[in-house]
C-alpha atoms as a PDB file:
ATOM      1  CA  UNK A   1    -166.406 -43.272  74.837  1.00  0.00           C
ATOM      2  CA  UNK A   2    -164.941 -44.869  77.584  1.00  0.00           C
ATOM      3  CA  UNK A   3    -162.261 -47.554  77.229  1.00  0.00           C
ATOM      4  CA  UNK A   4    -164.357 -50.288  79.386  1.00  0.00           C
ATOM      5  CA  UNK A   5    -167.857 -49.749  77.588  1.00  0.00           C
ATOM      6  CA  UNK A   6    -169.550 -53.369  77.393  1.00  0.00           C
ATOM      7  CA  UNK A   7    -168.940 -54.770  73.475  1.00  0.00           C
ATOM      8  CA  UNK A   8    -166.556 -51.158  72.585  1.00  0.00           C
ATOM      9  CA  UNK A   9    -163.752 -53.608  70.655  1.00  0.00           C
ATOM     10  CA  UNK A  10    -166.274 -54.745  68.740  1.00  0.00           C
ATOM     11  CA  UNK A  11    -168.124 -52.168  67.736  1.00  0.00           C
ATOM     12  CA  UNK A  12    -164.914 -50.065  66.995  1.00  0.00           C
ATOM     13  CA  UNK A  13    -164.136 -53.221  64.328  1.00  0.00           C
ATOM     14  CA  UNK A  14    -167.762 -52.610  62.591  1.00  0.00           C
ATOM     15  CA  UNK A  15    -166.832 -49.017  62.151  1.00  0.00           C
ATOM     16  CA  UNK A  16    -163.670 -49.456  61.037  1.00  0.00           C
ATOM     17  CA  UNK A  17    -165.045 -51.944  58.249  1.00  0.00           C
ATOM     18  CA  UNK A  18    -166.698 -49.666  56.820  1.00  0.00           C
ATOM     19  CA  UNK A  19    -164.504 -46.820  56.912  1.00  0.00           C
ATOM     20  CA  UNK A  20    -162.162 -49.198  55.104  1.00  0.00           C
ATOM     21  CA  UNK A  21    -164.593 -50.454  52.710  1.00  0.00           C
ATOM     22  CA  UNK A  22    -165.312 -46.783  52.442  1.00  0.00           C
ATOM     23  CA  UNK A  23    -161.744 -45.717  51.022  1.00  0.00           C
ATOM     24  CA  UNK A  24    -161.006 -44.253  54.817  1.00  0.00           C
ATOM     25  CA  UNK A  25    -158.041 -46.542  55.266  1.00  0.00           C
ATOM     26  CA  UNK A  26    -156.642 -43.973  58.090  1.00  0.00           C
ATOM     27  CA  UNK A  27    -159.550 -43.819  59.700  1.00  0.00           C
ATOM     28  CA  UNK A  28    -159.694 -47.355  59.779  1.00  0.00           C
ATOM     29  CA  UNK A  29    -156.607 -47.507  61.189  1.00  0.00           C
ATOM     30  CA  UNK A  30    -157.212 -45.358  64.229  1.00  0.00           C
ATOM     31  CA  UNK A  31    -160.413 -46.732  64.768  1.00  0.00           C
ATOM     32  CA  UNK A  32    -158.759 -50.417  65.464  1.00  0.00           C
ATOM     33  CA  UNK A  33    -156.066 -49.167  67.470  1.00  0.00           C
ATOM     34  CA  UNK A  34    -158.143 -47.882  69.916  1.00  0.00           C
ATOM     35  CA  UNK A  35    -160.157 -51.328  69.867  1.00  0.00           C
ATOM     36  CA  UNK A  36    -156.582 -52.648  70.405  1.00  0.00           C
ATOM     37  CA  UNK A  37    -156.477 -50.237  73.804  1.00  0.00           C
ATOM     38  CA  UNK A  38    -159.782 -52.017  75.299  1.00  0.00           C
ATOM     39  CA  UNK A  39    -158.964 -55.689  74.520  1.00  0.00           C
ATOM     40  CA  UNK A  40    -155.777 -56.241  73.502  1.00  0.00           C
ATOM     41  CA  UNK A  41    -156.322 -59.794  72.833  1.00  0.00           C
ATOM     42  CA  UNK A  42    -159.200 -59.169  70.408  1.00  0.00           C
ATOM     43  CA  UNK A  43    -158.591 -62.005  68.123  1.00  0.00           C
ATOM     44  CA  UNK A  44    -161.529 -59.832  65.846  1.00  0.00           C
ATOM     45  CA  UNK A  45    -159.158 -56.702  65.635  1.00  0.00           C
ATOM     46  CA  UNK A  46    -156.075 -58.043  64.298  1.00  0.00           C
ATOM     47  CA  UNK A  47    -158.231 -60.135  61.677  1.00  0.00           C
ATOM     48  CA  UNK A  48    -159.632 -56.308  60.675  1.00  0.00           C
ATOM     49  CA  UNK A  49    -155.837 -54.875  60.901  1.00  0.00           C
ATOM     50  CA  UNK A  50    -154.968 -57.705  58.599  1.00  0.00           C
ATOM     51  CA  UNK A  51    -157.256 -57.000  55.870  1.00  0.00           C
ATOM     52  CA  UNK A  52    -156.536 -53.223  56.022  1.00  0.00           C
ATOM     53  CA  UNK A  53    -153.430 -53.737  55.655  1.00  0.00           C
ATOM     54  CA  UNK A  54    -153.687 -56.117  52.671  1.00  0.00           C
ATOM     55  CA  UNK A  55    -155.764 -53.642  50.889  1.00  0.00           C
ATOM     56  CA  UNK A  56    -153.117 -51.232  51.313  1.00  0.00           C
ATOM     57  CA  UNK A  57    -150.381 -53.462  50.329  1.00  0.00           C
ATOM     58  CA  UNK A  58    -148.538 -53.380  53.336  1.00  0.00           C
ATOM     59  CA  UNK A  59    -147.677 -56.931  53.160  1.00  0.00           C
ATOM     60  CA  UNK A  60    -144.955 -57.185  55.702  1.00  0.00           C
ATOM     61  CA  UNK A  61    -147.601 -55.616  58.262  1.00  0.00           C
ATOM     62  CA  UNK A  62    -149.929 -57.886  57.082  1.00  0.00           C
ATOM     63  CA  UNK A  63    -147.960 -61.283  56.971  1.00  0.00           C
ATOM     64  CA  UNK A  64    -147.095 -60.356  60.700  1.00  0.00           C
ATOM     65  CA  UNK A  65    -150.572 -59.461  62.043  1.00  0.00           C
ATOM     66  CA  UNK A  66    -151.770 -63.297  59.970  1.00  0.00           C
ATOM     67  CA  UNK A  67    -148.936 -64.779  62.022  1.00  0.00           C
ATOM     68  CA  UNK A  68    -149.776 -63.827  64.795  1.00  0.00           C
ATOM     69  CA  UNK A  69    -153.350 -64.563  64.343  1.00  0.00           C
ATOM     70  CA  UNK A  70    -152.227 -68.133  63.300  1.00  0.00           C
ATOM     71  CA  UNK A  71    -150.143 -69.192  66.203  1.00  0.00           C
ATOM     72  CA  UNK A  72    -152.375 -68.027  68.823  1.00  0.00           C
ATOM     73  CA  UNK A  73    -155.440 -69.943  66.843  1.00  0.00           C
ATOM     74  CA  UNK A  74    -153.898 -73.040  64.932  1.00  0.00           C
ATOM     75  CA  UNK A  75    -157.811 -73.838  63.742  1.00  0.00           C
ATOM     76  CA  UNK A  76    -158.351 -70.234  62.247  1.00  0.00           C
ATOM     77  CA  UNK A  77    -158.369 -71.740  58.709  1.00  0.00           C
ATOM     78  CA  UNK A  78    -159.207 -68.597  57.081  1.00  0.00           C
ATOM     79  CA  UNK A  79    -156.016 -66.741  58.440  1.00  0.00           C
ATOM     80  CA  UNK A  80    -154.146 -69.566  57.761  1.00  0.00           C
ATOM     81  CA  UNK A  81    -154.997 -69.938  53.939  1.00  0.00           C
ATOM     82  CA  UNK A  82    -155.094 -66.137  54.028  1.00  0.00           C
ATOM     83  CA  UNK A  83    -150.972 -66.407  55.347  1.00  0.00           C
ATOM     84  CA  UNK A  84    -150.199 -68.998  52.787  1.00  0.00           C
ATOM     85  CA  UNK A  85    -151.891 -67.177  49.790  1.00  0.00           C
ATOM     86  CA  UNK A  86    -149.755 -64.209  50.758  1.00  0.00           C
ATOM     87  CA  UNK A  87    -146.650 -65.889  50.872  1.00  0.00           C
ATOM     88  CA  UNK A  88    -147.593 -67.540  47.438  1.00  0.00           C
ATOM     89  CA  UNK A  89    -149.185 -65.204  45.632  1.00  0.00           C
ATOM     90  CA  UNK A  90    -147.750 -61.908  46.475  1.00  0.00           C
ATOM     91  CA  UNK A  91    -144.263 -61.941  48.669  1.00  0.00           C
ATOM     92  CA  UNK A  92    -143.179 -65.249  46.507  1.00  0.00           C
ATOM     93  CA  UNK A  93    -142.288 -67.579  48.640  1.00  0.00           C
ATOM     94  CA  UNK A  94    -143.595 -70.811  47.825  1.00  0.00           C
ATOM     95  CA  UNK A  95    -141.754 -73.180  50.495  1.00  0.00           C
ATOM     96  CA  UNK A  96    -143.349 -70.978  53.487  1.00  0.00           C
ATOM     97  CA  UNK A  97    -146.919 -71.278  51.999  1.00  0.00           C
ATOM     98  CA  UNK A  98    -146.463 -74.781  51.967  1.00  0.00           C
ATOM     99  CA  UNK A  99    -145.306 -74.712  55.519  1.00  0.00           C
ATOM    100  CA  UNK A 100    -148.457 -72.745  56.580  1.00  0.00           C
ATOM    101  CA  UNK A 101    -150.568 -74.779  54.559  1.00  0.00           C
ATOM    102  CA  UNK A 102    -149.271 -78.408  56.183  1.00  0.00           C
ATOM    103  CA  UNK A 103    -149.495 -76.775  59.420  1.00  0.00           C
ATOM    104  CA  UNK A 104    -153.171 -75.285  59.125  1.00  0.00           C
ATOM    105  CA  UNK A 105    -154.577 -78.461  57.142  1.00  0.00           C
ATOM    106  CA  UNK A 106    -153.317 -81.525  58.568  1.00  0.00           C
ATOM    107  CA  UNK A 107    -155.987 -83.653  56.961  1.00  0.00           C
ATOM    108  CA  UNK A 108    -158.349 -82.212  53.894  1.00  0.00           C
ATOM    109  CA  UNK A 109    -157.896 -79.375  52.549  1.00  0.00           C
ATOM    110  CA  UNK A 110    -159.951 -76.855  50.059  1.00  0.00           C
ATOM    111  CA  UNK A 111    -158.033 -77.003  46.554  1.00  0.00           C
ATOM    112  CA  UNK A 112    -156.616 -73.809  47.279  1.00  0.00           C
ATOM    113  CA  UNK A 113    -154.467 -74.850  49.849  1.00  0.00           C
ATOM    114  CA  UNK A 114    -153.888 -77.835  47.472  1.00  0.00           C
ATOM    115  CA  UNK A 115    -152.929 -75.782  44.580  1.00  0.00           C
ATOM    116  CA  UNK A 116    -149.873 -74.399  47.087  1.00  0.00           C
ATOM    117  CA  UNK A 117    -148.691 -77.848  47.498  1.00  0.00           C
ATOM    118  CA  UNK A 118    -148.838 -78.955  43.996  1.00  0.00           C
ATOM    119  CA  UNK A 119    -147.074 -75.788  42.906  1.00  0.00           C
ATOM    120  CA  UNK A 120    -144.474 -76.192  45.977  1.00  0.00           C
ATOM    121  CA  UNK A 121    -143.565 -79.542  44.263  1.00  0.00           C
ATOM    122  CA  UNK A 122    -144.088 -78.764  40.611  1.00  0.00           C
ATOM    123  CA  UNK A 123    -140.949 -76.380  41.387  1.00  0.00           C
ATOM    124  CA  UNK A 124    -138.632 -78.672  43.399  1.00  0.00           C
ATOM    125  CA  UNK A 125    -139.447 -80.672  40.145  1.00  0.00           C
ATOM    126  CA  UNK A 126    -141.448 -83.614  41.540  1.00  0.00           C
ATOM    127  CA  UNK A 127    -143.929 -83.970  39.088  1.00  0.00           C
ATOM    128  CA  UNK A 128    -146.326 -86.929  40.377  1.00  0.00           C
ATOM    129  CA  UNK A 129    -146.423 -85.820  43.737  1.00  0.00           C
ATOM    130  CA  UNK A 130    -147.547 -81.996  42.344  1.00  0.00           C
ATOM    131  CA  UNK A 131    -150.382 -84.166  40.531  1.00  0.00           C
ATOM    132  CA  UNK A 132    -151.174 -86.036  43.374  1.00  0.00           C
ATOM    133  CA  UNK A 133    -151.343 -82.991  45.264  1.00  0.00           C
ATOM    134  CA  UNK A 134    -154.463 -82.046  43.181  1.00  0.00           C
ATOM    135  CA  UNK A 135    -155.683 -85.530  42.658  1.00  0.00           C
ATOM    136  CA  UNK A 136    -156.588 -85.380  46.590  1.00  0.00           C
ATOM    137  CA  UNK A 137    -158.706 -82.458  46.287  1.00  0.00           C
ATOM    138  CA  UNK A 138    -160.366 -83.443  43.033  1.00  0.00           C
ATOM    139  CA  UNK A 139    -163.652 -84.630  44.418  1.00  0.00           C
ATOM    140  CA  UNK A 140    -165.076 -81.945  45.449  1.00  0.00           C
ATOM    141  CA  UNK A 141    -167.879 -80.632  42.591  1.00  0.00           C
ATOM    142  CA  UNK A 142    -166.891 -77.220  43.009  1.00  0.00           C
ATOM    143  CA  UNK A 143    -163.591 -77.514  41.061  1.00  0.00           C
ATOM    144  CA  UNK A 144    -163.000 -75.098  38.265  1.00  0.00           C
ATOM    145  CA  UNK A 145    -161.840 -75.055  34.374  1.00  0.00           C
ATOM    146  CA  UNK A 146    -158.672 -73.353  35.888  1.00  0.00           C
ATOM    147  CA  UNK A 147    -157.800 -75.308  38.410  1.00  0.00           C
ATOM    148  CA  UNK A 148    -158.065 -77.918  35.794  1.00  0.00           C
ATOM    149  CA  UNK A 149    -156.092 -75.905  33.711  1.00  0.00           C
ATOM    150  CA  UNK A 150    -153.360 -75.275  36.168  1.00  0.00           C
ATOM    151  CA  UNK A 151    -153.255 -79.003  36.936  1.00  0.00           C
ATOM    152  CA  UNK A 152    -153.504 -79.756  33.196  1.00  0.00           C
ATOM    153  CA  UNK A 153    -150.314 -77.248  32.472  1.00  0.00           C
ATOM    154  CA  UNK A 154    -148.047 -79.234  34.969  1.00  0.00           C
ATOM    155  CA  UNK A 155    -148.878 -82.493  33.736  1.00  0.00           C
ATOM    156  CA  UNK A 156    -147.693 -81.219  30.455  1.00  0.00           C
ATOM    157  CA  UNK A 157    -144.887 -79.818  31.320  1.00  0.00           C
ATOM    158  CA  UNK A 158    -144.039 -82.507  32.979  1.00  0.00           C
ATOM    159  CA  UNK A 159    -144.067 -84.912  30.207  1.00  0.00           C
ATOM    160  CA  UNK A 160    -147.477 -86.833  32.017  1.00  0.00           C
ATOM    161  CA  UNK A 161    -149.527 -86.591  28.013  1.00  0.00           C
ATOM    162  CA  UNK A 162    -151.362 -88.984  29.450  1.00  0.00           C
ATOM    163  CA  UNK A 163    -152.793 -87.278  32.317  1.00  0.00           C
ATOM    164  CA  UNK A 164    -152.519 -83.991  30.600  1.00  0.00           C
ATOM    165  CA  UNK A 165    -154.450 -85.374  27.809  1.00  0.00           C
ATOM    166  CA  UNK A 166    -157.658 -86.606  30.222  1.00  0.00           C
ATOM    167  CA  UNK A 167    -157.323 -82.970  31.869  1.00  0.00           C
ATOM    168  CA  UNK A 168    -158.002 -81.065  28.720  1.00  0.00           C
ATOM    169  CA  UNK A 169    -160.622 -83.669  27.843  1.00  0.00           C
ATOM    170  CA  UNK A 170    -162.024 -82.291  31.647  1.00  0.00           C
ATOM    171  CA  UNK A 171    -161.591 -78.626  30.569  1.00  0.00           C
ATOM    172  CA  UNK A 172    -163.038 -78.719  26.969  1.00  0.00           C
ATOM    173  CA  UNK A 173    -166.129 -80.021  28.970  1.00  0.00           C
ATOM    174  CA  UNK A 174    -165.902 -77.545  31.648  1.00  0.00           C
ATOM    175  CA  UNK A 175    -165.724 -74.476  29.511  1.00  0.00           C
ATOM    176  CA  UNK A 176    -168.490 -72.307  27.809  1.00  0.00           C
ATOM    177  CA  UNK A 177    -168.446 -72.701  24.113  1.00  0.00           C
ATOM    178  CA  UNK A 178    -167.653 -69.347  23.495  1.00  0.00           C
ATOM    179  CA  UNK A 179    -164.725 -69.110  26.275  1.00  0.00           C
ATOM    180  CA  UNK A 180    -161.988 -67.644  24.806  1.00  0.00           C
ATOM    181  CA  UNK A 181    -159.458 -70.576  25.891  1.00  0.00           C
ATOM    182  CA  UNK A 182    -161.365 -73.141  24.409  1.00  0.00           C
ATOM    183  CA  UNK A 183    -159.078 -72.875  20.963  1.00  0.00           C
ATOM    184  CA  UNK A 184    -155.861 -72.823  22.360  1.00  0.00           C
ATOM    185  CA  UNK A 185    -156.736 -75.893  24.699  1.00  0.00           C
ATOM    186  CA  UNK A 186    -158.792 -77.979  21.865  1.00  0.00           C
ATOM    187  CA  UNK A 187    -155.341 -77.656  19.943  1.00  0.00           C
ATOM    188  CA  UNK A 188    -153.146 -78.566  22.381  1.00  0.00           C
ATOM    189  CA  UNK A 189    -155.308 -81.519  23.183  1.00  0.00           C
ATOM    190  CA  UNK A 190    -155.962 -82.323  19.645  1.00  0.00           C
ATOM    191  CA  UNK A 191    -152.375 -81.385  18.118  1.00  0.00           C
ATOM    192  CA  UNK A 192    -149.267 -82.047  21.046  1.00  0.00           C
ATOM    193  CA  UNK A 193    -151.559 -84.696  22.827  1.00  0.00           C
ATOM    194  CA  UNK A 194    -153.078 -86.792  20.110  1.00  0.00           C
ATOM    195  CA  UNK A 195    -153.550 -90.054  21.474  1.00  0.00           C
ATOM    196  CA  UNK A 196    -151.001 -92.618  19.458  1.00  0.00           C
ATOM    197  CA  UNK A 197    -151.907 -94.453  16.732  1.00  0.00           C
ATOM    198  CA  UNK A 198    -153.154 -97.919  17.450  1.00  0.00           C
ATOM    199  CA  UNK A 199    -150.199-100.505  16.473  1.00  0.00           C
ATOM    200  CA  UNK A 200    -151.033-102.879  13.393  1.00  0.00           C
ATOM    201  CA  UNK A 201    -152.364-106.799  13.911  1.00  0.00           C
ATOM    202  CA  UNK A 202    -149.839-109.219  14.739  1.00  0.00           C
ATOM    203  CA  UNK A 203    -150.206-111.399  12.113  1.00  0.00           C
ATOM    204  CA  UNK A 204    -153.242-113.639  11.696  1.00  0.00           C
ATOM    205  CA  UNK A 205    -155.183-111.242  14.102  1.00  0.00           C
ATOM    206  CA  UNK A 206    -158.155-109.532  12.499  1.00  0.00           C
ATOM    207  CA  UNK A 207    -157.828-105.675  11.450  1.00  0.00           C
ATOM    208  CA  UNK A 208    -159.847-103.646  13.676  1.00  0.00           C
ATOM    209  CA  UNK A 209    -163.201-102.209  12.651  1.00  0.00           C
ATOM    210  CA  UNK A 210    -162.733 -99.595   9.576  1.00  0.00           C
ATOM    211  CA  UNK A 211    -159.373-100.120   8.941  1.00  0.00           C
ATOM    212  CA  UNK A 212    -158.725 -99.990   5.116  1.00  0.00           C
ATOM    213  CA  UNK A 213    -161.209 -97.558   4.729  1.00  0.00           C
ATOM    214  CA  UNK A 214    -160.350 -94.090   3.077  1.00  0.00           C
ATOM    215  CA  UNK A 215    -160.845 -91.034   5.794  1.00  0.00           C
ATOM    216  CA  UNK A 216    -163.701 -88.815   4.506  1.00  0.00           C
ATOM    217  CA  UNK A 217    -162.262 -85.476   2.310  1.00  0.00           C
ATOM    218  CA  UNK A 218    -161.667 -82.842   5.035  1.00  0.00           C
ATOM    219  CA  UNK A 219    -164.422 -80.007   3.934  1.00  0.00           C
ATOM    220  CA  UNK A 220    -163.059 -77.165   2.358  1.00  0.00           C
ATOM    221  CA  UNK A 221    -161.240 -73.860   4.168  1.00  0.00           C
ATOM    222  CA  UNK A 222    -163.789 -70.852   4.611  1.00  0.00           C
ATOM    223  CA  UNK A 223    -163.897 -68.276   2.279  1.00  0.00           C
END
């Protein structure tokens, strides 16, 4: 085919999608370096390379082709968040996800780029601002029991019972009855975050409603 066919680059980054998706990773490969050859500023080709190159866990090759995909496009959001999860996620390095994130979203951001940020502070040990972190991103319906969970697990180890205690409340409501989490969360909430016992009347005052009366017998253990 020759090198200046009309639309070559790509067409060369369809086939090479599907030879990827196809378990042809050389193939692939090839395929996108010759896309390269006609347009070597095909923005579309190193997004392709980038992918491949995730699947096959080459993540230095990968990091470098999101890079470079990033600072010639500062409003390619996917590449960014695609960078940051990659620094996060799988080469470890918090502090430059949170620099890609920052840098990508300078205003809102999907919870996913928020969930960098809070961990990013969680481990330089600022607590509130790794809760306020997911506090901005919290309005959006589409929020999950685990990213409740996550938030809910900082919080706690944090020493916020408070807020962890209203999180769990969140993810007891969010979760299926029949998820297998639900025990282990509906005893931490009930157990290590009971709310604290009301303090008695001053003197004089009234006793609140029920007080005095006996709690009813628990029922008996299961056979």
């Amino acid at each position: 085919i020759p090198i200046d066919t009309p639309d070559l680059p790509m067409s060369l980054v369809r086939i090479a999608r599907m030879a990827r998706l196809g378990g042809q990773p050389g193939l692939a490969r090839g395929l996108l370096r010759h896309a390269l050859g006609a347009d070597p500023g095909s923005l579309a080709v190193y997004r392709e390379l980038a992918q491949l190159e995730l699947d096959q866990n080459n993540l230095d090759t990968a990091r470098r082709y999101l890079d470079l995909l990033t600072f010639v496009d500062q409003y390619d959001r996917d590449a960014g968040l695609t960078l940051a999860q990659l620094h996060f996620q799988r080469l470890g390095q918090p502090d430059k996800a949170a620099d890609v994130v920052r840098r990508t979203y300078p205003g809102s951001m999907p919870i996913e780029a928020a969930e960098i940020l809070a961990a990013e502070a969680y481990l330089h040990g600022h607590i509130k601002d790794a809760l306020n972190q997911f506090f901005n991103a919290a309005r959006s319906p589409l929020i999950s029991a685990d990213t409740y969970l996550t938030v809910a697990r900082i919080a706690y180890a944090g020493g916020q019972d408070d807020v962890a205690r209203q999180l769990y409340d969140t993810v007891l409501q969010k979760l299926s009855p029949n998820d297998p989490r639900r025990p282990r969360r509906q005893w931490l909430r009930d157990e290590r975050l009971a709310a604290p016992a009301a303090a008695p009347p001053a003197e004089g005052e009234p006793a609140p409603a029920g007080a005095g009366v006996p709690p009813a017998e628990s029922p008996p253990a299961a056979a």
